[in-house]
C-alpha atoms as a PDB file:
ATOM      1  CA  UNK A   1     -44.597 141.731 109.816  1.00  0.00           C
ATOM      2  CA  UNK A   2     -47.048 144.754 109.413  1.00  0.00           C
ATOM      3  CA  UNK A   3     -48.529 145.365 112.425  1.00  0.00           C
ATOM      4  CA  UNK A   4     -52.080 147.423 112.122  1.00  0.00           C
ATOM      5  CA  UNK A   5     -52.357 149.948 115.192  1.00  0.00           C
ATOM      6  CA  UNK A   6     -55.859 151.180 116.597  1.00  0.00           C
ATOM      7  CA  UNK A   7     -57.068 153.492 119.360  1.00  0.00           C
ATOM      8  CA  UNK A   8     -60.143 152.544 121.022  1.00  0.00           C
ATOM      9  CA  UNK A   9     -62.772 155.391 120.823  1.00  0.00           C
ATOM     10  CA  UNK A  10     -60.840 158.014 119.106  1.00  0.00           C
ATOM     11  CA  UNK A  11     -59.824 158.978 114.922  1.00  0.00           C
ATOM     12  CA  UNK A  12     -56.395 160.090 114.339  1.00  0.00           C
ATOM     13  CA  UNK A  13     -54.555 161.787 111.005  1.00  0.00           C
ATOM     14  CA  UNK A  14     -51.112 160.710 109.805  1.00  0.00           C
ATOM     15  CA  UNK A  15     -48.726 163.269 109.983  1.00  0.00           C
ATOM     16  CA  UNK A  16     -45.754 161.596 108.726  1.00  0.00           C
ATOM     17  CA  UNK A  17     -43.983 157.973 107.253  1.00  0.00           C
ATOM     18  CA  UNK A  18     -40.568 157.843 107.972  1.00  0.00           C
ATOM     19  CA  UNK A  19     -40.064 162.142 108.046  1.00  0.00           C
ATOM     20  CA  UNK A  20     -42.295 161.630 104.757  1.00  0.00           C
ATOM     21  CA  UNK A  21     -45.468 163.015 104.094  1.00  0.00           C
ATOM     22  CA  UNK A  22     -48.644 160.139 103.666  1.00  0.00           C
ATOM     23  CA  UNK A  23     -49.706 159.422 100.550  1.00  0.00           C
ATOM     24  CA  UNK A  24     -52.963 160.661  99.551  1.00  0.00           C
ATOM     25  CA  UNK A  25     -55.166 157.788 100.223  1.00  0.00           C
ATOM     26  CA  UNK A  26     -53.670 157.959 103.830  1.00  0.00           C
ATOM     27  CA  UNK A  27     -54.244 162.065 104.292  1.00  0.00           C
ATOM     28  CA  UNK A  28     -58.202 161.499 105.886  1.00  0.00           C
ATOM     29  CA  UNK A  29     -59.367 160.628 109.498  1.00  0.00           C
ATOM     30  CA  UNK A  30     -58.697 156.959 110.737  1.00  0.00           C
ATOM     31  CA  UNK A  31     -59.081 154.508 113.476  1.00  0.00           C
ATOM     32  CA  UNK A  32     -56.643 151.447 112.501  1.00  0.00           C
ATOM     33  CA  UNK A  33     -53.300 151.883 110.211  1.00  0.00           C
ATOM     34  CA  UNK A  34     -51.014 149.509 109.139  1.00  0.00           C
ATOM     35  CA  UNK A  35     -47.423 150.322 110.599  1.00  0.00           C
ATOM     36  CA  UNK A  36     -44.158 148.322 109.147  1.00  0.00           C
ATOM     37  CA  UNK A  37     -41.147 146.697 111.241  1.00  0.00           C
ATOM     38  CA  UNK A  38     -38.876 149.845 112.285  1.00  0.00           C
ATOM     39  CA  UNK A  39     -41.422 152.394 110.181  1.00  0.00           C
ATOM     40  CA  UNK A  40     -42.276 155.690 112.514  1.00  0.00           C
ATOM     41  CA  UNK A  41     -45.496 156.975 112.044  1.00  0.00           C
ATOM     42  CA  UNK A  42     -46.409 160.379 113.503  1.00  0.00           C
ATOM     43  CA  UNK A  43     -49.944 160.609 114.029  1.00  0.00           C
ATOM     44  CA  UNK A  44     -52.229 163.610 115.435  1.00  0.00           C
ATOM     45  CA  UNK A  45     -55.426 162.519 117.411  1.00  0.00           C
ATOM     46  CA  UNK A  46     -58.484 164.039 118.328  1.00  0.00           C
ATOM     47  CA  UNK A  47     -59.942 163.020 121.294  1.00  0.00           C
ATOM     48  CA  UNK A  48     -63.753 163.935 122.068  1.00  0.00           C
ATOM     49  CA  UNK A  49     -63.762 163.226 125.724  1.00  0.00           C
ATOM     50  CA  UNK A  50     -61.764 163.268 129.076  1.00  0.00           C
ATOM     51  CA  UNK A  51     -60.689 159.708 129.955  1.00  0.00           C
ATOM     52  CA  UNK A  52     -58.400 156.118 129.351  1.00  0.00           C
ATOM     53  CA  UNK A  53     -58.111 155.491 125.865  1.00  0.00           C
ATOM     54  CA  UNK A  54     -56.536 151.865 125.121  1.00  0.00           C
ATOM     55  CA  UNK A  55     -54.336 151.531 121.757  1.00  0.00           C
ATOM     56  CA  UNK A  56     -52.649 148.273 120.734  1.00  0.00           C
ATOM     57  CA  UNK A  57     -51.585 146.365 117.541  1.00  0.00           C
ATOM     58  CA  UNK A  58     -54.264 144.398 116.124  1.00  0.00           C
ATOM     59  CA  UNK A  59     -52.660 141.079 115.611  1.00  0.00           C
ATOM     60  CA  UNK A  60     -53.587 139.043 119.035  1.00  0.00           C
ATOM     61  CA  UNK A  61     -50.221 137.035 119.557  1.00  0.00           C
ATOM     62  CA  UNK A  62     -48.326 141.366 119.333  1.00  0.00           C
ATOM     63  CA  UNK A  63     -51.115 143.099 121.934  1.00  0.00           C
ATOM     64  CA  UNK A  64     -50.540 139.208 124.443  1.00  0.00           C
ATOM     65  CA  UNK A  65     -46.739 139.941 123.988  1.00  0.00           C
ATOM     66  CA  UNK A  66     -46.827 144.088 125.496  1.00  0.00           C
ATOM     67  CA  UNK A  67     -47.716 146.218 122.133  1.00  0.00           C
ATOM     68  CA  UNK A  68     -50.877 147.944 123.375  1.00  0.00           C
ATOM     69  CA  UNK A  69     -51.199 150.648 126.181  1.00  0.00           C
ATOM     70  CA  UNK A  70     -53.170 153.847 127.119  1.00  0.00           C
ATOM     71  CA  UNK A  71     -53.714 157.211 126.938  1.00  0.00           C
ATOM     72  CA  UNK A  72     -55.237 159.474 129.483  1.00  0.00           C
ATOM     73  CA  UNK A  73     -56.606 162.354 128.672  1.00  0.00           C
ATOM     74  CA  UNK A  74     -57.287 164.613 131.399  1.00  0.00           C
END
């Protein structure tokens, strides 16, 4: 199952798919991408602020069963 991935309050670019660089379509700012079973994605985010940032999967049954957590930025 694809699982779409989001950070709360923050835009982040794709670096890499698999070692592999994004398609084109992929290559601009984002908020939510769609990640595949056993896929890495390397992403690089830009963070405005100091503070918690929350990420998690996007499918509610995924975040209830442990796939979201956060980020502090200090």
């Amino acid at each position: 199952m694809i699982h779409p991935f989001h950070i709360h309050g923050a835009q982040f670019k794709i670096i890499s798919r698999n070692g592999e660089e994004p398609p084109k379509n992929e290559r601009g700012w984002k908020d939510t991408i769609s990640v595949d079973p056993d896929e890495t994605v390397k992403i690089a985010v830009q963070f405005d602020h100091k503070g918690v940032y929350m990420f998690h999967c996007h499918i509610l049954e995924h975040e209830d069963n442990g796939m979201m957590g956060q980020v502090k930025v200090e």
